[in-house]
Protein backbone atom coordinates (compact mmCIF):
# COMPACT_ATOMS: atom_id res chain seq x y z
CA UNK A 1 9.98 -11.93 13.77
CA UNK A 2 7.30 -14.51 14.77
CA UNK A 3 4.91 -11.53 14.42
CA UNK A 4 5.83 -10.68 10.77
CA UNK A 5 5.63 -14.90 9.81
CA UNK A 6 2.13 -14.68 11.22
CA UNK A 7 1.09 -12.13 9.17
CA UNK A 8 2.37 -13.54 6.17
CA UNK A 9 1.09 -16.73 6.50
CA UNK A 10 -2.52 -14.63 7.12
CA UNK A 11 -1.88 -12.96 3.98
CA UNK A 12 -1.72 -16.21 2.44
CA UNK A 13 -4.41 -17.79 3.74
CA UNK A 14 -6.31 -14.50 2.31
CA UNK A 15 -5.05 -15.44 -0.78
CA UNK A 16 -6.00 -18.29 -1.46
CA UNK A 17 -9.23 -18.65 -0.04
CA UNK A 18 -9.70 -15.48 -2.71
CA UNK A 19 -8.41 -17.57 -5.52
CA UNK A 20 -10.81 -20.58 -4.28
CA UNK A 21 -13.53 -17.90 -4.65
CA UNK A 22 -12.60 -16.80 -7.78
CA UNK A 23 -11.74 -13.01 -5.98
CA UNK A 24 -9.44 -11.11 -5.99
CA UNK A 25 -7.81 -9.50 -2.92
CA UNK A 26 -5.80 -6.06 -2.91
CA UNK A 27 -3.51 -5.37 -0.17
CA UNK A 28 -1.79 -1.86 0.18
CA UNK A 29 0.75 0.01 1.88
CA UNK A 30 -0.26 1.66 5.06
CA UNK A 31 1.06 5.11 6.78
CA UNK A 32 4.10 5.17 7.25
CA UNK A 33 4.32 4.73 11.52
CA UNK A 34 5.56 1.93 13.66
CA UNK A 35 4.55 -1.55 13.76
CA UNK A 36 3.42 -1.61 10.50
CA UNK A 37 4.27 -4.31 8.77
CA UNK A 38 3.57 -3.00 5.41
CA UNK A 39 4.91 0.39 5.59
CA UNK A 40 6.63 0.71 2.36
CA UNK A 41 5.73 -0.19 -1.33
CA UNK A 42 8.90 -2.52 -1.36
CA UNK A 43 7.59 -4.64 1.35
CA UNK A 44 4.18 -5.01 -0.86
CA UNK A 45 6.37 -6.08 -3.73
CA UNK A 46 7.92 -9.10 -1.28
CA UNK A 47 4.43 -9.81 0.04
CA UNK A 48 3.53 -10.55 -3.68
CA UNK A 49 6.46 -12.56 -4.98
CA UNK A 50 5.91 -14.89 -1.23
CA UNK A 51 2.40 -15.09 -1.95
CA UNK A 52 3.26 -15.72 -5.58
CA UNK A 53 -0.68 -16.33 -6.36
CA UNK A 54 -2.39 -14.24 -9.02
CA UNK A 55 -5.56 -13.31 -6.92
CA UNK A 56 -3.51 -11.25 -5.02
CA UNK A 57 -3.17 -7.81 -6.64
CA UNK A 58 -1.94 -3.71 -5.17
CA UNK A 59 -4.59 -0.98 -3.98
CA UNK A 60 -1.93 2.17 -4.24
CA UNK A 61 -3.19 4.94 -1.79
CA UNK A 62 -2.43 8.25 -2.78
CA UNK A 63 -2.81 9.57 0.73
CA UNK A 64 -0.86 7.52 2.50
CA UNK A 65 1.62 7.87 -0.35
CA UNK A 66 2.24 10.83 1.08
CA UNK A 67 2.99 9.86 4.52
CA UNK A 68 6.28 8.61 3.39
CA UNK A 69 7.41 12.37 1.96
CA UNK A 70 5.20 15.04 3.55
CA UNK A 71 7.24 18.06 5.40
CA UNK A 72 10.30 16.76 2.61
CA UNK A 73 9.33 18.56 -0.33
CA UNK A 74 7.50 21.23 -2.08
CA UNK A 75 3.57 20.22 -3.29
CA UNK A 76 5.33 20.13 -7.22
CA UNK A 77 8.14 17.42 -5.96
CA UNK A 78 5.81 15.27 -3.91
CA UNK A 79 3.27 14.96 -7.08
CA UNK A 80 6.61 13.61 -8.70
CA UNK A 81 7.59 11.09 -6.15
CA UNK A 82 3.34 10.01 -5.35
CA UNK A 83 3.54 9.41 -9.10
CA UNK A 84 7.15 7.33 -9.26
CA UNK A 85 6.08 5.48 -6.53
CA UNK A 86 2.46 4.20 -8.63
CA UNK A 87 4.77 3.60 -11.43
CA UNK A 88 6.72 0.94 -9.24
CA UNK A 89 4.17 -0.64 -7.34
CA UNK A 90 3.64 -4.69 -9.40
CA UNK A 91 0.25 -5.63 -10.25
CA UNK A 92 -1.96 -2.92 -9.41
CA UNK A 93 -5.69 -3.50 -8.87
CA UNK A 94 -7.00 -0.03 -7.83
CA UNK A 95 -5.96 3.15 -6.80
CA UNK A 96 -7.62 4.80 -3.08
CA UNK A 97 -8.18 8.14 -3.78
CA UNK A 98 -8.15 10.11 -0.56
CA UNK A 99 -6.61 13.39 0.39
CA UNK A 100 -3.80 14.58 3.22
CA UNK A 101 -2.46 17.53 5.14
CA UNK A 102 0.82 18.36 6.54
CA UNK A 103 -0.42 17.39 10.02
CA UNK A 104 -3.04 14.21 9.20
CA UNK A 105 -3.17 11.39 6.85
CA UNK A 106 -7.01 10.22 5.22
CA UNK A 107 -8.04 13.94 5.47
CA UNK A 108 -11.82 13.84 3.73
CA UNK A 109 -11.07 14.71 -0.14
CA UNK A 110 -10.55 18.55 -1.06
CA UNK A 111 -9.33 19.06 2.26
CA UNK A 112 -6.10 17.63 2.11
């Protein structure tokens, strides 16, 4: 738990050294594997409402988007759910566009 505090308390340092700088910053969710302590798009949503500054914005990474569903679904059904999740990720800044396989995550594009 001590761990996770750390990190937040990094994340908020980040933040507003950003908003001192007139920046801003744009964290995202990482593949999903453990230890990482934002693994899913709802812990990015608590990260933002802790931070609670506006500097602090979502990059929404398509790739590892589809760390989370790959080997679940058909190509057709994860478009749906890559595309659901975007819709409920707060305060977007940017989207990483990047490509997968079945096997590896942050394939070079068009050969994922």
């Amino acid at each position: 738990m001590r761990c996770f505090e750390t990190n937040l308390e990094s994340f908020h340092r980040i933040a507003r050294k950003g908003r001192d700088l007139d920046l801003k910053i744009a964290a995202e969710v990482m593949k999903k594997k453990p230890m990482d302590i934002i693994a899913e798009h709802e812990h990015l949503d608590s990260l933002l409402e802790y931070i609670d500054l506006d500097c602090i914005e979502t990059t929404f990474d398509i790739a590892h988007a589809t760390s989370f569903f790959k080997n679940l679904v058909d190509g057709e059904a994860l478009n749906g759910m890559i595309i659901n999740c975007m819709r409920r990720l707060r305060k977007m800044h940017n989207v990483h566009l990047s490509s997968a396989t079945s096997a590896k995550v942050d394939t070079p594009l068009l050969r994922g």
